[in-house]
N, C-alpha and C. Protein backbone atom coordinates (compact mmCIF):
# COMPACT_ATOMS: atom_id res chain seq x y z
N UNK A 1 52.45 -8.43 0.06
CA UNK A 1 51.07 -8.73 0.24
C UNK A 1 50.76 -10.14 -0.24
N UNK A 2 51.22 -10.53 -1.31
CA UNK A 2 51.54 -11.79 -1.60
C UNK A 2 51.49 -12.83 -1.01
N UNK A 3 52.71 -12.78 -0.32
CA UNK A 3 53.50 -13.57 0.75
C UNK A 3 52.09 -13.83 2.17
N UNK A 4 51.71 -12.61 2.49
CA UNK A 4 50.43 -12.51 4.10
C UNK A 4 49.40 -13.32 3.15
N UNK A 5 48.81 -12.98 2.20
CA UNK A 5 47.55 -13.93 1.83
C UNK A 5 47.44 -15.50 1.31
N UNK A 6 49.28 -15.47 0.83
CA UNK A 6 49.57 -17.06 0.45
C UNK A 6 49.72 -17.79 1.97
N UNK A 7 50.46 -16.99 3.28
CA UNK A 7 50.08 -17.74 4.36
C UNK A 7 49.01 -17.67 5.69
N UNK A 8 48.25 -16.94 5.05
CA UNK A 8 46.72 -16.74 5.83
C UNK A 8 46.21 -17.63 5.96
N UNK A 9 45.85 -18.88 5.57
CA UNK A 9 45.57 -19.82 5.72
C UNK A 9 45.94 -20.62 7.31
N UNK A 10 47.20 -20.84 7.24
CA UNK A 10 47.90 -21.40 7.91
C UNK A 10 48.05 -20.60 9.16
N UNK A 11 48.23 -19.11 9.01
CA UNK A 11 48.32 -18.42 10.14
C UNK A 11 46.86 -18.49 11.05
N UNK A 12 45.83 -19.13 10.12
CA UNK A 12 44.73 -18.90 10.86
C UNK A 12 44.28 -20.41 11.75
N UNK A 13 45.19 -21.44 10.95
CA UNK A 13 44.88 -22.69 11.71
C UNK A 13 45.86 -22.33 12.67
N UNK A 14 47.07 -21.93 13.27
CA UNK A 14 48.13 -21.81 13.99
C UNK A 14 47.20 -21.20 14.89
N UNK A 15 46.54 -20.21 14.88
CA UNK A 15 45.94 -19.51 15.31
C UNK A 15 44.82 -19.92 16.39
N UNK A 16 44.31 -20.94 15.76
CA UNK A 16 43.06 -21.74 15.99
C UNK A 16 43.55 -22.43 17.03
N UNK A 17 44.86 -23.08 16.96
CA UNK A 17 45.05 -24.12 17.26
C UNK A 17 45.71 -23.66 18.86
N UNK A 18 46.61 -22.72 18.90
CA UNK A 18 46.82 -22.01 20.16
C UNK A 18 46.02 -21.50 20.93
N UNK A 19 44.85 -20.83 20.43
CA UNK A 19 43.54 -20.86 21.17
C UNK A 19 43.13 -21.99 21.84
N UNK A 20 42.69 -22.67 21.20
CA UNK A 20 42.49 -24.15 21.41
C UNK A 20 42.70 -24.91 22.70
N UNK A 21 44.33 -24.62 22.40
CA UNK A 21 45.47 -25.42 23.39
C UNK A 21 45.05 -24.39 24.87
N UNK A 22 45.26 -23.13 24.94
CA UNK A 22 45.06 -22.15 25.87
C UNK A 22 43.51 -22.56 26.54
N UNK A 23 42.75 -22.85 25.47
CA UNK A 23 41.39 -22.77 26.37
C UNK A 23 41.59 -24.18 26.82
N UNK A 24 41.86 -25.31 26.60
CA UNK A 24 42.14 -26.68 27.16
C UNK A 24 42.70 -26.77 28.38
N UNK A 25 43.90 -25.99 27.95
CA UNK A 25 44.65 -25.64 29.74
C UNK A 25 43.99 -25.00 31.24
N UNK A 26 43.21 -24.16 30.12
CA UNK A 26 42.40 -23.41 31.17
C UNK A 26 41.30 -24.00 31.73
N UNK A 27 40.75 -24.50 31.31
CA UNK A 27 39.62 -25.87 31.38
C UNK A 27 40.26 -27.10 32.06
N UNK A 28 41.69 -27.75 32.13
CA UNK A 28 41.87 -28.52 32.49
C UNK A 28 42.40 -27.86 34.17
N UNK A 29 42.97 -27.02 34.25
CA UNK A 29 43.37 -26.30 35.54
C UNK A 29 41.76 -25.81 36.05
N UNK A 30 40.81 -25.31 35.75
CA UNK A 30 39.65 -25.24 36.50
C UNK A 30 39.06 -26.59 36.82
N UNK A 31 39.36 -27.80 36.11
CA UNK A 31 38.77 -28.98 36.61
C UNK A 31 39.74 -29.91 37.71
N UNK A 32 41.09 -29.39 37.36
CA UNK A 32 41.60 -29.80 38.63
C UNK A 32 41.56 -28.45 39.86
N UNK A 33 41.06 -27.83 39.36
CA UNK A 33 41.26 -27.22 40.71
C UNK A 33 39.61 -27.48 41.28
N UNK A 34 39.01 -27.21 41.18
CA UNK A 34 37.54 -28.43 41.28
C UNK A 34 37.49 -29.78 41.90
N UNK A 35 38.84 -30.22 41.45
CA UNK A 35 38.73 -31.67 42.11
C UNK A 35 39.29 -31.67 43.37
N UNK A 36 40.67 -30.80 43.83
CA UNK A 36 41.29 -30.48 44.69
C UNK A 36 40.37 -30.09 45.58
N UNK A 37 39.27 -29.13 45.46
CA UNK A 37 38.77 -28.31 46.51
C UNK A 37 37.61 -29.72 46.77
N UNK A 38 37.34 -30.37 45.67
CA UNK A 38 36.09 -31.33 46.39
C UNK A 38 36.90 -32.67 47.10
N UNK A 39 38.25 -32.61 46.83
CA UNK A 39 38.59 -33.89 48.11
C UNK A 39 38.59 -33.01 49.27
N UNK A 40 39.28 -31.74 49.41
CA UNK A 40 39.30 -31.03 50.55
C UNK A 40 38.33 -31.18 51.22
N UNK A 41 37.03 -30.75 50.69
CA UNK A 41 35.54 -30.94 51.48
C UNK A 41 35.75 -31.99 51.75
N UNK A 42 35.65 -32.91 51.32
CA UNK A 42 35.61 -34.58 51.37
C UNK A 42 36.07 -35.05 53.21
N UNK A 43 37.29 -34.35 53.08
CA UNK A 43 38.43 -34.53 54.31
C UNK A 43 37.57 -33.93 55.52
N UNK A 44 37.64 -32.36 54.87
CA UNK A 44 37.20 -31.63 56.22
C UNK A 44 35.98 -32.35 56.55
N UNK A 45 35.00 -32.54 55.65
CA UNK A 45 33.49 -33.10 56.36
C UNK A 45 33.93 -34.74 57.34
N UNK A 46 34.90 -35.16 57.04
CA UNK A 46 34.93 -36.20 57.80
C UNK A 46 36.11 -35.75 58.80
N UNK A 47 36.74 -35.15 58.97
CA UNK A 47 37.14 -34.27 59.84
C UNK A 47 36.33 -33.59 61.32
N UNK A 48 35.08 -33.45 60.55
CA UNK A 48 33.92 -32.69 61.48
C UNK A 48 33.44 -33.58 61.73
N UNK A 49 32.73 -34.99 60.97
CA UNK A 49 32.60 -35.83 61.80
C UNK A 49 32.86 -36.22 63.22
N UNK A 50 34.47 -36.60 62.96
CA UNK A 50 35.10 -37.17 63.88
C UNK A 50 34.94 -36.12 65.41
N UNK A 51 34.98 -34.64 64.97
CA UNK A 51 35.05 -34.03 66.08
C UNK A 51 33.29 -33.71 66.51
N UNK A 52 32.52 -34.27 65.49
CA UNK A 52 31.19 -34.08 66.51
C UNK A 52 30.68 -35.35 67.36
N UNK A 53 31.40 -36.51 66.68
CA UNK A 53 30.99 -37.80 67.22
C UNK A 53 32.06 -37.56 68.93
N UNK A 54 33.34 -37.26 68.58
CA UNK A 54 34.17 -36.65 70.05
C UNK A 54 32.91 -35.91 71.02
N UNK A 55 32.83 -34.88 70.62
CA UNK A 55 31.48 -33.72 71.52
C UNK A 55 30.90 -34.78 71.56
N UNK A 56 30.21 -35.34 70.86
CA UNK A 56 28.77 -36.24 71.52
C UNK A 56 29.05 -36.68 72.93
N UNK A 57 30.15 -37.79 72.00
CA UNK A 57 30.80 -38.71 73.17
C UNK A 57 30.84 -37.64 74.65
N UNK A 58 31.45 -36.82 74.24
CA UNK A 58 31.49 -36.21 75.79
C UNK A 58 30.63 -35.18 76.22
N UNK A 59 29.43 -35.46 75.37
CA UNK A 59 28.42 -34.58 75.98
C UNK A 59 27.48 -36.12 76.70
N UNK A 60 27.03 -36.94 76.36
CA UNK A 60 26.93 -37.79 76.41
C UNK A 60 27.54 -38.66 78.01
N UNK A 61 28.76 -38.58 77.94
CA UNK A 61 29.57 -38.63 79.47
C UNK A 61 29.23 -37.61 80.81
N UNK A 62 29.29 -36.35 80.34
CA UNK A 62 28.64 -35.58 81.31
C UNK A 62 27.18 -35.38 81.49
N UNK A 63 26.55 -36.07 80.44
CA UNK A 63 24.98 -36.16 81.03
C UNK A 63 25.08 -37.41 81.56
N UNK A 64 25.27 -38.34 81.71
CA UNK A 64 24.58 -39.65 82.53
C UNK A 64 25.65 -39.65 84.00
N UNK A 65 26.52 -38.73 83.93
CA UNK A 65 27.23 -38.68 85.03
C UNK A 65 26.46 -38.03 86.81
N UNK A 66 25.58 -37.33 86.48
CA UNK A 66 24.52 -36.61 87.10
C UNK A 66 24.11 -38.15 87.26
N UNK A 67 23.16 -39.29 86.70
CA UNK A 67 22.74 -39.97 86.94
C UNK A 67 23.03 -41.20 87.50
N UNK A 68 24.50 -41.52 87.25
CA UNK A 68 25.38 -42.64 88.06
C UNK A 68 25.48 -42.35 89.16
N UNK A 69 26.12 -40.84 89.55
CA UNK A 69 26.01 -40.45 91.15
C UNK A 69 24.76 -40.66 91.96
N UNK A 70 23.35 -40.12 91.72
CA UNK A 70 22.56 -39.84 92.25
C UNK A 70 22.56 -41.57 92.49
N UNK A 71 23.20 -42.22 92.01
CA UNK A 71 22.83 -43.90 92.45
C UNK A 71 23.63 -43.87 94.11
N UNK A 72 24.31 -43.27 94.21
CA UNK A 72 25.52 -43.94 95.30
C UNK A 72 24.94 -43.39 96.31
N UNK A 73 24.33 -43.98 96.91
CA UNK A 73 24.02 -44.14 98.71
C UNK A 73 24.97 -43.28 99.54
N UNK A 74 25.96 -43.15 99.06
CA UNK A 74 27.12 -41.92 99.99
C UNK A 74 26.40 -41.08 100.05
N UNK A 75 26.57 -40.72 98.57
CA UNK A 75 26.51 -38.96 97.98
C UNK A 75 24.83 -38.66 98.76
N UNK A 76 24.20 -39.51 98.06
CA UNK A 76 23.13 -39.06 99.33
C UNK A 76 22.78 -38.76 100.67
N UNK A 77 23.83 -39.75 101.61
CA UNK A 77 23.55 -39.37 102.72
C UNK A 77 24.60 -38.61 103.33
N UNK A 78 25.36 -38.07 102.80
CA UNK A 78 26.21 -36.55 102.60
C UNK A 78 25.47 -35.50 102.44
N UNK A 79 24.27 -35.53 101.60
CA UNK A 79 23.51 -34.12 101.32
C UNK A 79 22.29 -33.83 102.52
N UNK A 80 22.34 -35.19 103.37
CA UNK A 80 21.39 -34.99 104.30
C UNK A 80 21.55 -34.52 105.81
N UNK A 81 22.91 -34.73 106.23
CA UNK A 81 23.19 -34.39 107.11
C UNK A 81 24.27 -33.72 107.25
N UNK A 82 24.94 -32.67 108.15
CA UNK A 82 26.38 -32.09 107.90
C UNK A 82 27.44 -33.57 108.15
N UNK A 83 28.65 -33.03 107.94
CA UNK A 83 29.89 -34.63 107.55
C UNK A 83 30.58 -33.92 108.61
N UNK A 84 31.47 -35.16 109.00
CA UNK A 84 32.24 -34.70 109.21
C UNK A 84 33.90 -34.40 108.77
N UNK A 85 34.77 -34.46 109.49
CA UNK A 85 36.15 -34.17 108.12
C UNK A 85 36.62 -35.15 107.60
N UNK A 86 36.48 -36.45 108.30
CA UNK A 86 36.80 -37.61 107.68
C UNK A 86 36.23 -37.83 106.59
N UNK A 87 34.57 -37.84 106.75
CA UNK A 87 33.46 -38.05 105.87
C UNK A 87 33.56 -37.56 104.74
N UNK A 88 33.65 -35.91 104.77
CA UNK A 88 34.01 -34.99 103.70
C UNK A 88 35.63 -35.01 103.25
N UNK A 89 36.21 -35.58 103.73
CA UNK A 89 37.59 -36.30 102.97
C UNK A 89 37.59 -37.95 101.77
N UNK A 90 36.69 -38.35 102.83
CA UNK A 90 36.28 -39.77 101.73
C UNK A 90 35.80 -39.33 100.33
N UNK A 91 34.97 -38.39 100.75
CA UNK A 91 33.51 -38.27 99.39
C UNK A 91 34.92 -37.49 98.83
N UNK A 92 35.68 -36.59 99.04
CA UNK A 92 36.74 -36.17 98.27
C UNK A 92 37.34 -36.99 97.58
N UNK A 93 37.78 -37.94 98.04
CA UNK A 93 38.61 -38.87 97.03
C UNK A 93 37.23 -39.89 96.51
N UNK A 94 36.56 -39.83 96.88
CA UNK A 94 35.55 -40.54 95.68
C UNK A 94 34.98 -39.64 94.61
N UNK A 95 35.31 -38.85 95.06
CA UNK A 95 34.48 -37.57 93.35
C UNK A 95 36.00 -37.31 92.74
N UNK A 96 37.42 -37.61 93.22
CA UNK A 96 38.74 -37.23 92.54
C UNK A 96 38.37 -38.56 91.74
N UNK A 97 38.02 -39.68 92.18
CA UNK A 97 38.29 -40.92 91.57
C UNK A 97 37.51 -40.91 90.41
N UNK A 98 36.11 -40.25 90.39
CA UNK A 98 35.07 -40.18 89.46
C UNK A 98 35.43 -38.77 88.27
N UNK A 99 36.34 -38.35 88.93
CA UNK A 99 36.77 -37.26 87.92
C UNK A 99 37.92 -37.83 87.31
N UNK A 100 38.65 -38.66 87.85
CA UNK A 100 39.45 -39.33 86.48
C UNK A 100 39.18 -40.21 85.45
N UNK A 101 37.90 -40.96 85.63
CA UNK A 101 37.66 -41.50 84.59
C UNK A 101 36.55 -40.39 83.61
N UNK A 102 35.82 -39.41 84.00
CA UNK A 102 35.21 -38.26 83.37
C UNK A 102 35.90 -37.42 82.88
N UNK A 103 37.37 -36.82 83.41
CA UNK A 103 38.39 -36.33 82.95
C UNK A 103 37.63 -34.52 83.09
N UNK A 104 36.73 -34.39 83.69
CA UNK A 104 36.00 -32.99 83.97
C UNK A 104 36.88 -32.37 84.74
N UNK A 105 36.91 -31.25 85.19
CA UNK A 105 37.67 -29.89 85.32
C UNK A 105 37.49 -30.00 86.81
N UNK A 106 36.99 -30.26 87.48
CA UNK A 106 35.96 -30.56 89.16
C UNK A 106 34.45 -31.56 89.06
N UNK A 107 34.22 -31.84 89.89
CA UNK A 107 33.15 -32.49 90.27
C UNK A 107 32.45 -31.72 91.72
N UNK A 108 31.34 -31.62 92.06
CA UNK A 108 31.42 -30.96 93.29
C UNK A 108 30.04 -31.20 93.49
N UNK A 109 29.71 -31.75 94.92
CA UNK A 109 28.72 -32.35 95.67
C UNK A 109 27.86 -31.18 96.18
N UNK A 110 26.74 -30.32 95.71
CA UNK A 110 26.32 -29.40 96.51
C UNK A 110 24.84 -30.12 97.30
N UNK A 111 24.72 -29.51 98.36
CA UNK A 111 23.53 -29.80 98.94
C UNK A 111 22.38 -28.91 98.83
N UNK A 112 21.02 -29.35 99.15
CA UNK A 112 19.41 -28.67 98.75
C UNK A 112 19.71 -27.05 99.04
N UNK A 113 20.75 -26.69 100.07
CA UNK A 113 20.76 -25.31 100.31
C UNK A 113 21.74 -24.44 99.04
N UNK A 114 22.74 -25.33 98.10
CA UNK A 114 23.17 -24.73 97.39
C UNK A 114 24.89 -24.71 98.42
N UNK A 115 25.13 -25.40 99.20
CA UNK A 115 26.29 -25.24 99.45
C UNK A 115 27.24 -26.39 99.24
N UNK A 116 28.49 -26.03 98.68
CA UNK A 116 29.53 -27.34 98.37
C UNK A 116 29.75 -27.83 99.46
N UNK A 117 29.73 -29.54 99.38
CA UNK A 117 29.75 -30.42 100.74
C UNK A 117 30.43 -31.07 100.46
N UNK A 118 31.38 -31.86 99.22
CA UNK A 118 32.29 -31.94 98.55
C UNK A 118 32.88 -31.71 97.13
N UNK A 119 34.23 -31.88 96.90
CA UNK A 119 34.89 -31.53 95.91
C UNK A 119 35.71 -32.46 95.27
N UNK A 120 36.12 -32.41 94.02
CA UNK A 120 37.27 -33.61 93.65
C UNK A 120 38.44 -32.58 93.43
N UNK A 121 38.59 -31.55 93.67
CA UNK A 121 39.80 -30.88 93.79
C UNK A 121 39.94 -31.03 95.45
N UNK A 122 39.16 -31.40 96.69
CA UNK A 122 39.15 -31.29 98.22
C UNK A 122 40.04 -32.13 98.57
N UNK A 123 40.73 -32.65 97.75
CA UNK A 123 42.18 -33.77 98.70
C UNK A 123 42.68 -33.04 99.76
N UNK A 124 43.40 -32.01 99.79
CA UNK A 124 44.58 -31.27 100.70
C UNK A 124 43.75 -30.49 101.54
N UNK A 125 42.47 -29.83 100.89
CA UNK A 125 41.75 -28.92 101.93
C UNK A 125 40.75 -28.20 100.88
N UNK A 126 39.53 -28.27 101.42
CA UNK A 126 38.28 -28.28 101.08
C UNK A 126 37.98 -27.18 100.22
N UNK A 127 38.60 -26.61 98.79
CA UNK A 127 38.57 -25.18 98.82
C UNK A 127 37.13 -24.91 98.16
N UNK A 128 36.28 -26.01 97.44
CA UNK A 128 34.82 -25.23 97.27
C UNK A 128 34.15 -25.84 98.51
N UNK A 129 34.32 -26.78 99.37
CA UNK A 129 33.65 -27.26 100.58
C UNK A 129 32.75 -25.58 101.13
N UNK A 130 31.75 -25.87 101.69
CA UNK A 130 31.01 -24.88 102.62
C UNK A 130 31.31 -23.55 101.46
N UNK A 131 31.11 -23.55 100.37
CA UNK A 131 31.30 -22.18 99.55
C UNK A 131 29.83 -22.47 99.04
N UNK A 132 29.27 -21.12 98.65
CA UNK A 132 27.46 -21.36 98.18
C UNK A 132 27.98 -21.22 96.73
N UNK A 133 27.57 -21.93 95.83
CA UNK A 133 27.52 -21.46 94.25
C UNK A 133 26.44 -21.13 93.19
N UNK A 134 26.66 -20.45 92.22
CA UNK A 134 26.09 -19.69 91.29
C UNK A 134 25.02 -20.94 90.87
N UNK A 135 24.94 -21.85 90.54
CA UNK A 135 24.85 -22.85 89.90
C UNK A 135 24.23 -24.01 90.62
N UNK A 136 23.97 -23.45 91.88
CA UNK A 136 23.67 -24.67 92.93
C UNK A 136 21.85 -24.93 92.53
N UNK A 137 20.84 -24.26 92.34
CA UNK A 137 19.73 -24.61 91.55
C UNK A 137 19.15 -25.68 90.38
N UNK A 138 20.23 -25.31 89.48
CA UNK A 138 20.54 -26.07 88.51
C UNK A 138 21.02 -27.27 88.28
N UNK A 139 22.00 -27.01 89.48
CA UNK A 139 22.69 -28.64 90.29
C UNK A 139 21.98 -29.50 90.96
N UNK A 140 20.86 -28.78 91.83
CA UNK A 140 19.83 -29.58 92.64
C UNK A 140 18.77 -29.97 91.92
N UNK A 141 18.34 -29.28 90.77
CA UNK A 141 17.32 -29.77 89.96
C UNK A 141 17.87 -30.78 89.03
N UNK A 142 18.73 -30.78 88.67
CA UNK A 142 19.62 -31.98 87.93
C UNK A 142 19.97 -32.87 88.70
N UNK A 143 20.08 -33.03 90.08
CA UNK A 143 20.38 -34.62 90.96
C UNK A 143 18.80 -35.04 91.04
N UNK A 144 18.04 -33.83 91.56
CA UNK A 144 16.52 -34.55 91.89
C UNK A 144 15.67 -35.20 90.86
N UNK A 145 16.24 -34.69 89.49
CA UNK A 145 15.61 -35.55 87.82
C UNK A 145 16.31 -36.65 88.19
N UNK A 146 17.73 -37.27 87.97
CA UNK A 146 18.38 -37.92 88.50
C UNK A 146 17.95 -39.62 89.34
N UNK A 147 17.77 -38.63 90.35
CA UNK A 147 17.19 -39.40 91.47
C UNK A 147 15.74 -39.91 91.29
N UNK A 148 15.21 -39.31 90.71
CA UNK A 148 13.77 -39.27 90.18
C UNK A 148 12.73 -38.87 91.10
N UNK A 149 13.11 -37.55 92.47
CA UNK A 149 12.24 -37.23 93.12
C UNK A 149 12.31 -35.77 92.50
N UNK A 150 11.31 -35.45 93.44
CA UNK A 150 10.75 -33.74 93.57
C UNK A 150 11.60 -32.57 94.20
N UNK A 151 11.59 -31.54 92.80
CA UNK A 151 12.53 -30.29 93.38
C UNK A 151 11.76 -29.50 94.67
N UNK A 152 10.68 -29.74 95.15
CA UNK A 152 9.67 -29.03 95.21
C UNK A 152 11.08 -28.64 97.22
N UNK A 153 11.35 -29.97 97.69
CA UNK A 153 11.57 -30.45 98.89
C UNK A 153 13.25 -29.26 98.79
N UNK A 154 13.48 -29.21 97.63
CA UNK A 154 14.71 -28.32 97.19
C UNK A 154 15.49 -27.14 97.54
């Protein structure tokens, strides 16, 4: 008994002192792990950046694209009268040509009735040509903003 109360002292700074050390560690591993997760954010938020300024960009491309066309004197006088196969072969390779620098999936010329009059997939043979689409409303009200006349004629 002696011996435990002559080194009680000491057992209690030892004591202290391993605590100490344990809670430091633990404190220093929650502050790096704190720092780790806030560069992570750091990254990902500029990460998301980059991919919303991308979307813009190409939301951005497919809206003024509606509005460059409605400029071209072709495309208009394609929607006014039927073509013929030559005609509707040209406007084909002029909407393939306009789809490579847009890099879009198709391009496709519908007229006031809602029917495809050309295509940029129509090189080899016309496959949305003379097809009516889901979407042809939406398409005609978006060339006639465009153009800056009235759906009314639509």
């Amino acid at each position: 008994m002696y011996r435990v109360s002559r080194y009680r002292p000491w057992l209690l700074i030892i004591a202290l002192m391993l605590g100490g050390t344990v809670l430091c560690a633990l404190l220093a591993g929650r502050y790096a792990q704190q720092r780790a997760l806030d560069d992570e954010s750091l990254q990902v938020r500029r990460q998301l950046g980059l991919y919303a300024q991308t979307l813009q960009q190409r939301i951005d491309r497919f809206g003024t694209l509606p509005q460059v066309l409605a400029l071209d004197p072709d495309l208009h006088q394609a929607v006014s009268h039927p073509l013929t196969a030559a005609e509707r072969q040209r406007l084909n390779l002029k909407l393939a040509q306009a789809n490579n620098v847009t890099r879009a999936s198709t391009l496709t010329l519908i007229d006031k009735h809602g029917i495809a009059v050309a295509a940029s997939t129509g090189t080899s043979r016309p496959p949305m040509s003379a097809r009516t689409t889901a979407t042809a409303p939406i398409t005609s009200r978006r060339w006639h903003r465009a153009a800056g006349t009235s759906t009314a004629s639509a």
